[in-house]
N, C-alpha and C. Protein backbone atom coordinates (compact mmCIF):
# COMPACT_ATOMS: atom_id res chain seq x y z
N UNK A 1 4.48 -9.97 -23.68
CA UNK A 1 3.37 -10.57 -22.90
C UNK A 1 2.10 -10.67 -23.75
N UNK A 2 2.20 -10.97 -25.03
CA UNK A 2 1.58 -11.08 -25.72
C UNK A 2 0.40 -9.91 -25.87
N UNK A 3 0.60 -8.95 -25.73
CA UNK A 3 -0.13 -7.32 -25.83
C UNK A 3 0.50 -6.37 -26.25
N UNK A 4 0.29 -5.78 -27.23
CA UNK A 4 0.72 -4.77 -28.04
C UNK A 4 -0.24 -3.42 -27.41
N UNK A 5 0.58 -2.51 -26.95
CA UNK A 5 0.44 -1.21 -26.03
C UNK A 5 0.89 -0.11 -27.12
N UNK A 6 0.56 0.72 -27.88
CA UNK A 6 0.46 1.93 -27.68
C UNK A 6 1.94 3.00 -27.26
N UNK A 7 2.84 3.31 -27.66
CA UNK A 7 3.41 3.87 -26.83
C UNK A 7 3.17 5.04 -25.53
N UNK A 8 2.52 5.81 -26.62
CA UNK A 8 2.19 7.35 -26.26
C UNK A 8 0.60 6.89 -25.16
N UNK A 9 0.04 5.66 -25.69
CA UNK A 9 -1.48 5.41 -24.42
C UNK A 9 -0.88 4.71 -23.23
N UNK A 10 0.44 3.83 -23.49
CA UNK A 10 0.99 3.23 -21.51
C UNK A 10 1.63 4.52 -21.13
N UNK A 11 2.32 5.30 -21.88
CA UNK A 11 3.05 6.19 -20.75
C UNK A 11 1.63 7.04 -20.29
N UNK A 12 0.56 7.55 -21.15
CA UNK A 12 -0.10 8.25 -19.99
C UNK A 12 -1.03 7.47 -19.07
N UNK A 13 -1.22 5.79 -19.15
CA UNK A 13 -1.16 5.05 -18.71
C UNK A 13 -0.77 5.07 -16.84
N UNK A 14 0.31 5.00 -17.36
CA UNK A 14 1.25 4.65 -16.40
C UNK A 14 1.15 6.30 -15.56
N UNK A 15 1.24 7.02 -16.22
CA UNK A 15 1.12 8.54 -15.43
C UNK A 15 -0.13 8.61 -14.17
N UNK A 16 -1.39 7.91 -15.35
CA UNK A 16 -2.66 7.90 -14.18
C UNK A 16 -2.09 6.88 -12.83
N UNK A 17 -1.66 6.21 -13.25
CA UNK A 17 -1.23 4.97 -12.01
C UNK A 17 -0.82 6.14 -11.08
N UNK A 18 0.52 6.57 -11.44
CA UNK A 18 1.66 7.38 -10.56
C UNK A 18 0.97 8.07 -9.64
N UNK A 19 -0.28 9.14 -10.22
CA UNK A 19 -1.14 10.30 -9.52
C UNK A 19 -1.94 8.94 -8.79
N UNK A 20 -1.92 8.13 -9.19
CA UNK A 20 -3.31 7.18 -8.75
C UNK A 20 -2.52 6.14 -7.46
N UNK A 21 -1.24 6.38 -7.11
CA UNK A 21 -0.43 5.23 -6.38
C UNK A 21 -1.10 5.51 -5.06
N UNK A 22 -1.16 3.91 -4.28
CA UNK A 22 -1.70 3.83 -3.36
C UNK A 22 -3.17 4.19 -3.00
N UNK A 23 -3.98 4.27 -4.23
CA UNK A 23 -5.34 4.33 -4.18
C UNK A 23 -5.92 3.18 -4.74
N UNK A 24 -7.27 3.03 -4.15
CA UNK A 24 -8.00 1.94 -4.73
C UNK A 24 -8.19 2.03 -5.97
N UNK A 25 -8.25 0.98 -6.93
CA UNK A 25 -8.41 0.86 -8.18
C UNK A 25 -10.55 1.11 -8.58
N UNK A 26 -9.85 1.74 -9.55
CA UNK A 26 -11.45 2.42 -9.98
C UNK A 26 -10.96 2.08 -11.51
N UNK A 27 -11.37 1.08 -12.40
CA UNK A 27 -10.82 0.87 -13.66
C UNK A 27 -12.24 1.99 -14.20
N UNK A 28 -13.04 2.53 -13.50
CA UNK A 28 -13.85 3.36 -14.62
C UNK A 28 -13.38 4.58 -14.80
N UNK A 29 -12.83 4.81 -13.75
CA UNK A 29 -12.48 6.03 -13.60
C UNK A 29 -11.34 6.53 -14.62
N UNK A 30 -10.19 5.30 -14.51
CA UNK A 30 -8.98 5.41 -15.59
C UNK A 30 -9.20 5.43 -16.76
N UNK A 31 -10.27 4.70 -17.20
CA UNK A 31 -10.88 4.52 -18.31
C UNK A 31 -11.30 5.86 -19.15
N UNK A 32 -11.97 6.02 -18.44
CA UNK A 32 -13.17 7.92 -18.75
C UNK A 32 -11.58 8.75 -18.84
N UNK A 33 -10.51 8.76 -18.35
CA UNK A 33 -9.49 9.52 -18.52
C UNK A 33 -9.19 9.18 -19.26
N UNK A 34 -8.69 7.81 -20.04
CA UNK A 34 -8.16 7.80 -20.96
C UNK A 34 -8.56 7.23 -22.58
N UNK A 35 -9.76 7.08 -22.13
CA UNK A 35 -10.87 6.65 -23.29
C UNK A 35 -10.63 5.06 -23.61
N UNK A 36 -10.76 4.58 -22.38
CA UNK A 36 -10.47 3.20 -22.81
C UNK A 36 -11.36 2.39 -21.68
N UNK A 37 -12.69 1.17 -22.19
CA UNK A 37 -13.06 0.46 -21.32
C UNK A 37 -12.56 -0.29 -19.94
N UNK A 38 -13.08 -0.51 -19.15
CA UNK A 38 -12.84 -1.16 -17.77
C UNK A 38 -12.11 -2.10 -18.49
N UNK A 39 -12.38 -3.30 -19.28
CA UNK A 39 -11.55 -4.57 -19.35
C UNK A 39 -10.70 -4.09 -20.45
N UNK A 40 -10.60 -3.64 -20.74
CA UNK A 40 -9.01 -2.67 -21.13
C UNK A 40 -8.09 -2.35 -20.05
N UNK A 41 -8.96 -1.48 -18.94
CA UNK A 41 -7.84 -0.90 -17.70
C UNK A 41 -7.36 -2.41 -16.98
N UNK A 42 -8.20 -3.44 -16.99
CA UNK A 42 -7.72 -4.42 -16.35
C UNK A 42 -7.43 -5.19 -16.72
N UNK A 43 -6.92 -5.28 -17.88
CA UNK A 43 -6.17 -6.23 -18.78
C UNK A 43 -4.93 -5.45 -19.19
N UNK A 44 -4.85 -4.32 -18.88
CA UNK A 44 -3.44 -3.25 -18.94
C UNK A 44 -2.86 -3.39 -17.13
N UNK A 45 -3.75 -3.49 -16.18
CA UNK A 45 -3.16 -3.79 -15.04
C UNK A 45 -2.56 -5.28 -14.56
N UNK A 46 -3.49 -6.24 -15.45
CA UNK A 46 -2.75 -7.44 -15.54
C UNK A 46 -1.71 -7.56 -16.03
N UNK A 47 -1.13 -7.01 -17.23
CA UNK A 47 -0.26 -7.36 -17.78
C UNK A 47 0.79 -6.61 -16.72
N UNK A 48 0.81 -5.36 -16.04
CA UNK A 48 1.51 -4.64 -15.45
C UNK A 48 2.26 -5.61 -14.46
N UNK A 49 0.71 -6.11 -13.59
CA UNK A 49 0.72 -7.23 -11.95
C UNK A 49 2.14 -8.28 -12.75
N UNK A 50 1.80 -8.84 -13.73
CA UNK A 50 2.74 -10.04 -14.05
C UNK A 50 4.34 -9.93 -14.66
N UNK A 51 4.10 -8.23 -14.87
CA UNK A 51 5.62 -8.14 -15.43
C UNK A 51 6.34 -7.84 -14.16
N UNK A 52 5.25 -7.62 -12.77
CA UNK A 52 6.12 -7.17 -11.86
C UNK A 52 6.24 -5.71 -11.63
N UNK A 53 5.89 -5.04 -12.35
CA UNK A 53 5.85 -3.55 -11.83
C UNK A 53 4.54 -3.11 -11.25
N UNK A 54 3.53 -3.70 -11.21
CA UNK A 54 2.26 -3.14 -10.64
C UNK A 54 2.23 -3.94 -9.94
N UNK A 55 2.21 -3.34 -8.12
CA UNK A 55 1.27 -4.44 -7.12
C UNK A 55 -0.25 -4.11 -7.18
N UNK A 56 -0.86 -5.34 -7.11
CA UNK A 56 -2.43 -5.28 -6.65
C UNK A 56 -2.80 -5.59 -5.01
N UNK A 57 -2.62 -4.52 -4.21
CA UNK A 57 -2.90 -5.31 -2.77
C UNK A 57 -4.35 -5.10 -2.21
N UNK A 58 -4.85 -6.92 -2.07
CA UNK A 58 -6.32 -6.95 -2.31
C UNK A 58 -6.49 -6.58 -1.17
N UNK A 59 -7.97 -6.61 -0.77
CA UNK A 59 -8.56 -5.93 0.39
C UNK A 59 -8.89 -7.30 1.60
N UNK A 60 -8.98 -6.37 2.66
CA UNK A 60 -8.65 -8.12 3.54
C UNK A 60 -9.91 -8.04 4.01
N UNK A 61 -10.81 -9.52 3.81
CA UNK A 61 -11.77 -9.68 4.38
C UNK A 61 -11.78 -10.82 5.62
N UNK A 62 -12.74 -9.52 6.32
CA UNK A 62 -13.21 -10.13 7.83
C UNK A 62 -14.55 -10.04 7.93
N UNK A 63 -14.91 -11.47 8.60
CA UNK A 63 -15.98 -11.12 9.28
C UNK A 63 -16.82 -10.00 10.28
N UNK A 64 -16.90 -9.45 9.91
CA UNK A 64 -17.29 -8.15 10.72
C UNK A 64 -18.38 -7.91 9.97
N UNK A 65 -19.97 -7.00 11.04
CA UNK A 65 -20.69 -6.68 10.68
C UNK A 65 -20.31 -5.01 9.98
N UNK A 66 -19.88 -4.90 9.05
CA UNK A 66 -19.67 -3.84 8.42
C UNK A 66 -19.02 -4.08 6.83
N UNK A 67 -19.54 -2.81 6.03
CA UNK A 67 -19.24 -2.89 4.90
C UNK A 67 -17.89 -2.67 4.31
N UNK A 68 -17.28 -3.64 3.66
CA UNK A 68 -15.88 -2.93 3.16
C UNK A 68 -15.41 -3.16 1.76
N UNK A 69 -14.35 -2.17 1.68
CA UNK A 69 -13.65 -2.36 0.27
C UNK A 69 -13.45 -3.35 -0.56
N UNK A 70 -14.14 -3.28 -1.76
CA UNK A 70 -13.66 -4.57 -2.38
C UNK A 70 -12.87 -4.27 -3.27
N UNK A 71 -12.59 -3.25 -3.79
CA UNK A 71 -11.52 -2.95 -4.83
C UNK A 71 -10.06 -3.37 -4.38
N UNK A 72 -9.04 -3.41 -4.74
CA UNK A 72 -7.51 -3.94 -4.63
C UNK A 72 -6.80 -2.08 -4.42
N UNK A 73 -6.33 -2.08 -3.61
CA UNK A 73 -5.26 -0.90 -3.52
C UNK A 73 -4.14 -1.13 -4.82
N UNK A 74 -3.82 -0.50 -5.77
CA UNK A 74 -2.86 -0.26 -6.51
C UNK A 74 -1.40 0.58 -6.53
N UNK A 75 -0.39 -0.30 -6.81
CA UNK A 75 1.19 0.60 -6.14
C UNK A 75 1.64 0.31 -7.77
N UNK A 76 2.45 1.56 -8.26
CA UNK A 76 3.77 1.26 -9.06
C UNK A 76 4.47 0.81 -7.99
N UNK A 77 5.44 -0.29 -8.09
CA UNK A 77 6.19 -0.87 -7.46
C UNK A 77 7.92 -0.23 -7.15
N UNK A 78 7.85 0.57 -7.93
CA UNK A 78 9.43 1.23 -8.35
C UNK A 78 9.12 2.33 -7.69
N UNK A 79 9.38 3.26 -6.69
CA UNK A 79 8.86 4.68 -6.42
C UNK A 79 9.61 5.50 -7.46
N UNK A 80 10.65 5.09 -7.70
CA UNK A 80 11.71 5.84 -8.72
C UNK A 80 10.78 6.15 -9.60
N UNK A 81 10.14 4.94 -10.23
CA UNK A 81 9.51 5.77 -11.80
C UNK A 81 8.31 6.28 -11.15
N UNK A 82 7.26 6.66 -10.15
CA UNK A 82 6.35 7.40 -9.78
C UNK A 82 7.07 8.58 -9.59
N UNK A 83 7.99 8.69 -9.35
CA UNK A 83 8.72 10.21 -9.29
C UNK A 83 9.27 10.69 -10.53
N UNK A 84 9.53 9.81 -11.60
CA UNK A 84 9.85 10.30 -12.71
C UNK A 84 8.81 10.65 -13.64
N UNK A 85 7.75 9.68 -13.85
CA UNK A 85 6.34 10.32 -14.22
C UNK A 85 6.15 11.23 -13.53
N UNK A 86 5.94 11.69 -12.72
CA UNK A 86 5.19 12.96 -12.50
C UNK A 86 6.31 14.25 -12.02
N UNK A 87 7.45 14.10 -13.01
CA UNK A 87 8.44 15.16 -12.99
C UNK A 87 8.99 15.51 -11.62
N UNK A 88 8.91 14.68 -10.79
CA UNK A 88 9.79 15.11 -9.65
C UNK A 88 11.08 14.77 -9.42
N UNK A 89 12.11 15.71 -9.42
CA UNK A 89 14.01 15.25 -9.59
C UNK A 89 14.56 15.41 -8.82
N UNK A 90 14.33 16.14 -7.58
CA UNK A 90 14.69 16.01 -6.33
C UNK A 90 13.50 15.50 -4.94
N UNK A 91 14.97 15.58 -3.96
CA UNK A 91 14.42 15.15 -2.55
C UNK A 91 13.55 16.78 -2.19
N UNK A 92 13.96 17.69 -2.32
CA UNK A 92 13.12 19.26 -1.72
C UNK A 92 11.89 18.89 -2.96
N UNK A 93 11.56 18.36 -3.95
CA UNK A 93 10.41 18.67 -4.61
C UNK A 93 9.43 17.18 -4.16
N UNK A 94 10.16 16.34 -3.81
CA UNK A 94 9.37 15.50 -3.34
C UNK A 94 8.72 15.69 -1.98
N UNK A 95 9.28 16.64 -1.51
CA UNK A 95 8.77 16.56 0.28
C UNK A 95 7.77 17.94 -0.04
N UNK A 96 7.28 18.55 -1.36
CA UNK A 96 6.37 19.59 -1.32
C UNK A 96 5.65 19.25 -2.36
N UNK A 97 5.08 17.76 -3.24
CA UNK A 97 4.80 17.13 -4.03
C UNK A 97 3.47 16.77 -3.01
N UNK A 98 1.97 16.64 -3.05
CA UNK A 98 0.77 15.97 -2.88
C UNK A 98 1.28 14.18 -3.09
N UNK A 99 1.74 13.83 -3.70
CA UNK A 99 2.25 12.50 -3.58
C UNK A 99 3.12 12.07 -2.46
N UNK A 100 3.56 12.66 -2.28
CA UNK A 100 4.85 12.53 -1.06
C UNK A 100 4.34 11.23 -0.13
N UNK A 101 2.63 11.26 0.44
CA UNK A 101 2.88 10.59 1.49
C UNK A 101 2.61 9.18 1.08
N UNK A 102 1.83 9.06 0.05
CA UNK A 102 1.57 7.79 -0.70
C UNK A 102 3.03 7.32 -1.73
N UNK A 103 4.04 7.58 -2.09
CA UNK A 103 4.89 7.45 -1.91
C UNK A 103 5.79 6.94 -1.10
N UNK A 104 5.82 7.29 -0.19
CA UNK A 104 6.08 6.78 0.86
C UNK A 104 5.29 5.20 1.41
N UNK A 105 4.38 5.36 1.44
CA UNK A 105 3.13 4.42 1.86
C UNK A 105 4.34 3.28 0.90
N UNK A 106 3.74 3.57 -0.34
CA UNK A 106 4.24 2.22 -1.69
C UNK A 106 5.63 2.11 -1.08
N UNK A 107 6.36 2.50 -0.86
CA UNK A 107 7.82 2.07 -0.57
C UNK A 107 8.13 1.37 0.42
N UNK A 108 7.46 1.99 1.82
CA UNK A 108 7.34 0.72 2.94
C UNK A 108 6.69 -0.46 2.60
N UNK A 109 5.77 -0.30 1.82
CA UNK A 109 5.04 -1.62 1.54
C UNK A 109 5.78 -2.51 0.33
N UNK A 110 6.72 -1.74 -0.07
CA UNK A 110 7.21 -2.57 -1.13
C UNK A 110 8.84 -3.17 0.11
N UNK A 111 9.42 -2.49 0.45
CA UNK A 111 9.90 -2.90 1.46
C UNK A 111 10.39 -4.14 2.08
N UNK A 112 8.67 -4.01 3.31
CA UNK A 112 8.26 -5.25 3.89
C UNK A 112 7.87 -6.38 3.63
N UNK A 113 7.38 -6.37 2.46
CA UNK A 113 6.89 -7.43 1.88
C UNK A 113 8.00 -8.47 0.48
N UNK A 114 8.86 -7.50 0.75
CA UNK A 114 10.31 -8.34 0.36
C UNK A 114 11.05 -8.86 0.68
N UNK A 115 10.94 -8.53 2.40
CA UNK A 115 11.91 -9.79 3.18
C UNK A 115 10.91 -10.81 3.84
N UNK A 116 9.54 -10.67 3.39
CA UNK A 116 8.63 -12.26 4.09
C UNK A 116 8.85 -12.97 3.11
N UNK A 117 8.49 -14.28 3.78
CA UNK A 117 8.53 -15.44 2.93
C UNK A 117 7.06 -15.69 1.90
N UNK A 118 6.95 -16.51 1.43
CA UNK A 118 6.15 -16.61 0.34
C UNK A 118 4.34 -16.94 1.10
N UNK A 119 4.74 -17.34 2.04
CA UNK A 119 3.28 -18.28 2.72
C UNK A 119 2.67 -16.77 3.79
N UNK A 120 3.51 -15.56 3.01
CA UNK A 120 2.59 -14.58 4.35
C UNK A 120 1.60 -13.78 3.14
N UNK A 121 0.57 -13.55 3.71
CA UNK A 121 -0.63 -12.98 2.91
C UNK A 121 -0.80 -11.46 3.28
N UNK A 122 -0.66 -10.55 2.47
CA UNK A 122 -0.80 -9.30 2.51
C UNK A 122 -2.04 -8.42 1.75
N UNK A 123 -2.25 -7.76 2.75
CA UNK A 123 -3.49 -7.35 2.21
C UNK A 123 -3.77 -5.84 3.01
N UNK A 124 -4.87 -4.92 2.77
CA UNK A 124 -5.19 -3.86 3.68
C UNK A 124 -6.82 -4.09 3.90
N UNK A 125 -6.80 -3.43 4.87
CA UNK A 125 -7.95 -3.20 5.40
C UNK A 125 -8.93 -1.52 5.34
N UNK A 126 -10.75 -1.57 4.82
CA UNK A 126 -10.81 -0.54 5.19
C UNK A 126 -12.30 -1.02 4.86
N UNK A 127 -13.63 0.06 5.56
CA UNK A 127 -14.55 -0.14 5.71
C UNK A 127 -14.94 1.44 4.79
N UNK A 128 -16.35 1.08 4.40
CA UNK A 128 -16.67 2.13 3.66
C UNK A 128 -17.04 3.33 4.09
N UNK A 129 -16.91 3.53 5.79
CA UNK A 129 -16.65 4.97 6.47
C UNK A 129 -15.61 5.23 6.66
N UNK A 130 -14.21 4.77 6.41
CA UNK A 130 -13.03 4.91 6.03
C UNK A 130 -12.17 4.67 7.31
N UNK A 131 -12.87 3.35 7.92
CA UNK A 131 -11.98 3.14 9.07
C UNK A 131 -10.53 2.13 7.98
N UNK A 132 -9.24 2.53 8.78
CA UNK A 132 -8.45 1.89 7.51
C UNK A 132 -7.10 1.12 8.39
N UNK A 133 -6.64 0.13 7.99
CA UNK A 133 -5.33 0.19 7.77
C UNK A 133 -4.35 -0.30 6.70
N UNK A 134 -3.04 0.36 6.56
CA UNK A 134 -2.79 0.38 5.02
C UNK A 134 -1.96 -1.23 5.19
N UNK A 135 -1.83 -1.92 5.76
CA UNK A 135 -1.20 -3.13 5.63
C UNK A 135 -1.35 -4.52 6.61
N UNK A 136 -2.00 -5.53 6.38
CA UNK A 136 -2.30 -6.67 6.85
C UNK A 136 -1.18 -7.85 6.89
N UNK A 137 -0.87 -8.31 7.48
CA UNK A 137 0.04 -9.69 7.30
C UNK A 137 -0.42 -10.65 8.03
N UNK A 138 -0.89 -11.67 7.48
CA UNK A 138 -1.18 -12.77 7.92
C UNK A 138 -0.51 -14.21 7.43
N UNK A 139 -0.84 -15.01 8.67
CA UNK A 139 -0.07 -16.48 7.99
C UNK A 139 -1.48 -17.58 8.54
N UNK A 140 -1.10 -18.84 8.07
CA UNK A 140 -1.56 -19.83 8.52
C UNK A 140 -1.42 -20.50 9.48
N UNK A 141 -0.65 -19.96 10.71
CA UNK A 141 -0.68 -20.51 11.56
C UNK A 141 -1.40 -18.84 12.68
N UNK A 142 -2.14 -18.21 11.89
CA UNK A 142 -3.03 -17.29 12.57
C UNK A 142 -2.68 -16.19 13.14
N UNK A 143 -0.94 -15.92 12.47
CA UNK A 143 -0.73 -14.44 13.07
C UNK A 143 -1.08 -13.52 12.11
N UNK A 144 -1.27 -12.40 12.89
CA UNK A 144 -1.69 -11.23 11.80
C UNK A 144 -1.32 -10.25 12.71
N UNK A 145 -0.69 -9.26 11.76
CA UNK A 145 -0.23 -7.80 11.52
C UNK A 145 -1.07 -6.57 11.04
N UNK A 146 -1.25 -5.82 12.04
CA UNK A 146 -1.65 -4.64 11.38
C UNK A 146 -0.56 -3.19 11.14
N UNK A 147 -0.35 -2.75 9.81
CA UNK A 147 1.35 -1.71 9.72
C UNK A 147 -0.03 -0.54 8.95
N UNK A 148 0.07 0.35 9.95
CA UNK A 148 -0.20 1.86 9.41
C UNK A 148 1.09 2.66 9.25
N UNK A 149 1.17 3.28 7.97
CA UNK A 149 2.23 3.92 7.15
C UNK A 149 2.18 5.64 7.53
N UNK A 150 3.05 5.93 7.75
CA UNK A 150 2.70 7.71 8.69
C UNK A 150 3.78 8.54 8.07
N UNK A 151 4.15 9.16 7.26
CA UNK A 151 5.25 10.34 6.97
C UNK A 151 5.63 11.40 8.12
N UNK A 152 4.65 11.11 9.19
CA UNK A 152 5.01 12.97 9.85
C UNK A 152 6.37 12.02 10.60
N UNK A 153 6.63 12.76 11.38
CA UNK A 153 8.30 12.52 12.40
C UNK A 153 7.28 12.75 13.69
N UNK A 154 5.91 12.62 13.95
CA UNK A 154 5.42 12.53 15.31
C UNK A 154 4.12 11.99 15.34
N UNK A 155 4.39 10.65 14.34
CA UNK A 155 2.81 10.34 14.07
C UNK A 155 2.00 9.75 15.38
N UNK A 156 0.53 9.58 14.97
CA UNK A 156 -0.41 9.16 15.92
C UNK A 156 -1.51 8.01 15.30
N UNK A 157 -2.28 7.93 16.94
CA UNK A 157 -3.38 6.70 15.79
C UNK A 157 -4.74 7.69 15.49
N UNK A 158 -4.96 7.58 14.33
CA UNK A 158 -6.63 7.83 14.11
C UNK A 158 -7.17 7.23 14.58
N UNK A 159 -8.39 8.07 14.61
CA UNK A 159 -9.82 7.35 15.15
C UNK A 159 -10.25 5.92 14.63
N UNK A 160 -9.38 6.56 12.87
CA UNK A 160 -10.25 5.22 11.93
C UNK A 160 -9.07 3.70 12.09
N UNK A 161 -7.87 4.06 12.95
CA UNK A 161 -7.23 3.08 12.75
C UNK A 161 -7.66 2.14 14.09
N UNK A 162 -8.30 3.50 15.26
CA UNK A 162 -8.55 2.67 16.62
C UNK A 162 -9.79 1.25 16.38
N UNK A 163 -10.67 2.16 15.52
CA UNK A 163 -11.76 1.66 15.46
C UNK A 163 -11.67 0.10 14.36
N UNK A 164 -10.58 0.30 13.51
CA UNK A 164 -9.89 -0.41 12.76
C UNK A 164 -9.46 -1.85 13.84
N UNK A 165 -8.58 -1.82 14.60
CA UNK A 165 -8.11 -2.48 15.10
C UNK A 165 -8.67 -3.04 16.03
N UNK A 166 -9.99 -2.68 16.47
CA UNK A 166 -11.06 -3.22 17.22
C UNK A 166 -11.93 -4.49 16.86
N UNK A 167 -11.76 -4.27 15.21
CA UNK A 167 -12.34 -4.90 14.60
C UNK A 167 -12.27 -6.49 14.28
N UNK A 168 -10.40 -6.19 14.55
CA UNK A 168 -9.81 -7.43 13.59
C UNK A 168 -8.98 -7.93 15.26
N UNK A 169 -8.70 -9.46 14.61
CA UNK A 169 -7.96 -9.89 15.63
C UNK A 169 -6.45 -9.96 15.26
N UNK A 170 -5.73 -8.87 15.89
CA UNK A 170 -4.82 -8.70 15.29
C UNK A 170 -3.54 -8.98 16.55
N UNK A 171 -2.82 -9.58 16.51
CA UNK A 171 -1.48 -9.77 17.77
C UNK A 171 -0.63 -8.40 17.71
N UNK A 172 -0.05 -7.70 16.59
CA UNK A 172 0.53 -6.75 16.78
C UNK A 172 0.10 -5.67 15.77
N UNK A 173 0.38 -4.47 16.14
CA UNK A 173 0.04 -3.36 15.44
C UNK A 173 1.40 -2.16 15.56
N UNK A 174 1.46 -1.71 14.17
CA UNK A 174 2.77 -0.72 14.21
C UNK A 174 2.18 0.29 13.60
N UNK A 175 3.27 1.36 13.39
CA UNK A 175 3.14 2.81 12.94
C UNK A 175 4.15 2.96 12.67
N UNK A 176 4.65 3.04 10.54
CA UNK A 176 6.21 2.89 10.98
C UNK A 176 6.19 4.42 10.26
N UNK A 177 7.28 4.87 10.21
CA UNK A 177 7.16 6.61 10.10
C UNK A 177 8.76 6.42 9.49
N UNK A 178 9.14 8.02 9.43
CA UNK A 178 10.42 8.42 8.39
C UNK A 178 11.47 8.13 9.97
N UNK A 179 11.38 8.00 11.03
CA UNK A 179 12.55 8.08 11.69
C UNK A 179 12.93 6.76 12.08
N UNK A 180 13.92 6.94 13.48
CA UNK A 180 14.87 5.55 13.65
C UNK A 180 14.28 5.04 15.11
N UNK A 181 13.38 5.93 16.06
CA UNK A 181 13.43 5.65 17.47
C UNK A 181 12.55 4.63 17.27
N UNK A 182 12.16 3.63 18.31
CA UNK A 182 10.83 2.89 18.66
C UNK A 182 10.73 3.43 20.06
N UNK A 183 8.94 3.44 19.94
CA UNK A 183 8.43 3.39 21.05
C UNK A 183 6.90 3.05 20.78
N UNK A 184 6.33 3.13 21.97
CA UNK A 184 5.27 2.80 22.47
C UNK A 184 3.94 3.89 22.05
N UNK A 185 2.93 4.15 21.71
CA UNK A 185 1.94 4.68 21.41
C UNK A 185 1.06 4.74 22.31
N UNK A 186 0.64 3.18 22.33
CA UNK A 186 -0.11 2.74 23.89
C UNK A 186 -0.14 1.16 23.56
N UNK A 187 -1.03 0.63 24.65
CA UNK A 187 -0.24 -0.45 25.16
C UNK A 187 -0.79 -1.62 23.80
N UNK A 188 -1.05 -1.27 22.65
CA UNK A 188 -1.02 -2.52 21.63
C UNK A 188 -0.51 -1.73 20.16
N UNK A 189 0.12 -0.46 19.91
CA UNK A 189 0.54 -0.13 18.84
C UNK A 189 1.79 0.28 18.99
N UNK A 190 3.06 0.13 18.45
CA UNK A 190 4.36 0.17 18.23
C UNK A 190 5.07 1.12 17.12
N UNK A 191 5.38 2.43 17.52
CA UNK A 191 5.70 3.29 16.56
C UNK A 191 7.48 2.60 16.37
N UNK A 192 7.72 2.25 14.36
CA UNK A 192 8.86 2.18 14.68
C UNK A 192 9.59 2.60 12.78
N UNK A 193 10.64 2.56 12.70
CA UNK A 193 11.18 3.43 11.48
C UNK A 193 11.14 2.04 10.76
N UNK A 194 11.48 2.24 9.40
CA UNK A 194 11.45 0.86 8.12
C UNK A 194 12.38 0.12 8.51
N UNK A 195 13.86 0.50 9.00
CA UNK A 195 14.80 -0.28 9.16
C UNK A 195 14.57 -1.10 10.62
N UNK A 196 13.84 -0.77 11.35
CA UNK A 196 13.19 -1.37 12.15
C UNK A 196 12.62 -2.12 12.16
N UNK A 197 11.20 -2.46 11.47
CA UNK A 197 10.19 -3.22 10.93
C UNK A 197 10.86 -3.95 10.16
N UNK A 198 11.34 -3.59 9.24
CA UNK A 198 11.93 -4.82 8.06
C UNK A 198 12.96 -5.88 9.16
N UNK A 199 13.45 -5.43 10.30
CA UNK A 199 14.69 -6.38 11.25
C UNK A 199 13.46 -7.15 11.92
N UNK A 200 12.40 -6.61 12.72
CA UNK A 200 11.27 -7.14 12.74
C UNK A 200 10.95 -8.18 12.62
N UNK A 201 10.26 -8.01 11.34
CA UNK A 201 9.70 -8.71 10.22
C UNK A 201 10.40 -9.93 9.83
N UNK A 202 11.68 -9.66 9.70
CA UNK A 202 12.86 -10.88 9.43
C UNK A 202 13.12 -11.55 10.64
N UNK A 203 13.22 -11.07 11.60
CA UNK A 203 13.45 -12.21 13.19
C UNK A 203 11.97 -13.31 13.27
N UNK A 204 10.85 -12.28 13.47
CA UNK A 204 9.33 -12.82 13.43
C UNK A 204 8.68 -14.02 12.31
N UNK A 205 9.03 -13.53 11.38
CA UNK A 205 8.15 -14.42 9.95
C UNK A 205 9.30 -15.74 9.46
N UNK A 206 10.63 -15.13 10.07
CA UNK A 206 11.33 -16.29 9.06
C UNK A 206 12.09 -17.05 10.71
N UNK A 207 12.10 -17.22 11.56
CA UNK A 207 12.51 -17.61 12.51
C UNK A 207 11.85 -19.11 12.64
């Protein structure tokens, strides 16, 4: 890709990503870690975005009187190699790993966004008091999705997702979590497992 990398500077590279998955991109921050300017970190994340292993999922703007994120959420796209950078070799060390739930997060989102078609726009949402949600889907004919990502086996809505969803005009809202049941939350959010959402997702977007 016409960039000559360093061996020993992408793998610890790539390490900051791993600790860094599912967080907003701060190229200063990576930088000061690894002694390398902002348009360095983002000309090392470009090259990443285009080989396909780095998603950039930008921030979704709405009209709303409130301030929000402009940075891009950043995923290794592979969870496999976020678990291999940061030495984790089993399922018991992953479920007692600080990564675990963002992990998770990147995997549903890598997921869902593999069985839409090309014309759906993905993005997250979050305001700078940290009202959030981790996944947007929208199309041009004006539907939009709001998918909050939950690891527990009895998740709920935050405050910041209520206040979240107040915001935006959104037709449906989910909560998809590690299990298989669906149900109801209350009467506009839909708790339901990946294999769920992804059947979803495929009846809804490509129908």
């Amino acid at each position: 890709m016409a960039m000559r990398v360093p061996a020993e500077r992408l793998r610890r590279f790539w390490t900051m990503l791993a600790h860094l998955q599912a967080a907003t991109l701060n190229a200063s921050k990576i930088g000061a870690s690894l002694g390398l300017d902002d348009k360095t970190v983002a000309n090392y994340i470009d090259m990443m975005s285009d080989l396909l292993l780095v998603r950039r999922l930008p921030p979704f703007y709405a009209n709303v009187k409130k301030r929000l994120v402009k940075s891009p959420k950043v995923y290794i796209r592979d969870s496999g190699v976020v678990h291999n950078l940061l030495g984790i070799e089993t399922f018991e060390q992953l479920l007692g790993h600080p990564i675990a739930g963002m992990s998770w997060e990147g995997f549903v989102v890598e997921s869902i966004l593999s069985v839409l078609p090309d014309n759906v726009q993905a993005s997250f949402y979050r305001t700078s008091s940290g009202n959030e949600i981790d996944l947007i889907l929208t199309s041009g004919s004006g539907e939009n999705w709001a998918i909050e990502v939950k690891r527990s086996m009895a998740p709920s809505i935050t405050k910041g997702m209520t206040i979240a969803l107040d915001d935006l005009d959104i037709n449906h809202a989910f909560v998809v979590y590690p299990g298989t049941d669906q149900f109801q939350l209350n009467d506009r959010v839909q708790v339901v497992g990946l294999q769920g959402i992804l059947e979803i997702a495929m009846h809804d977007w490509r129908s």
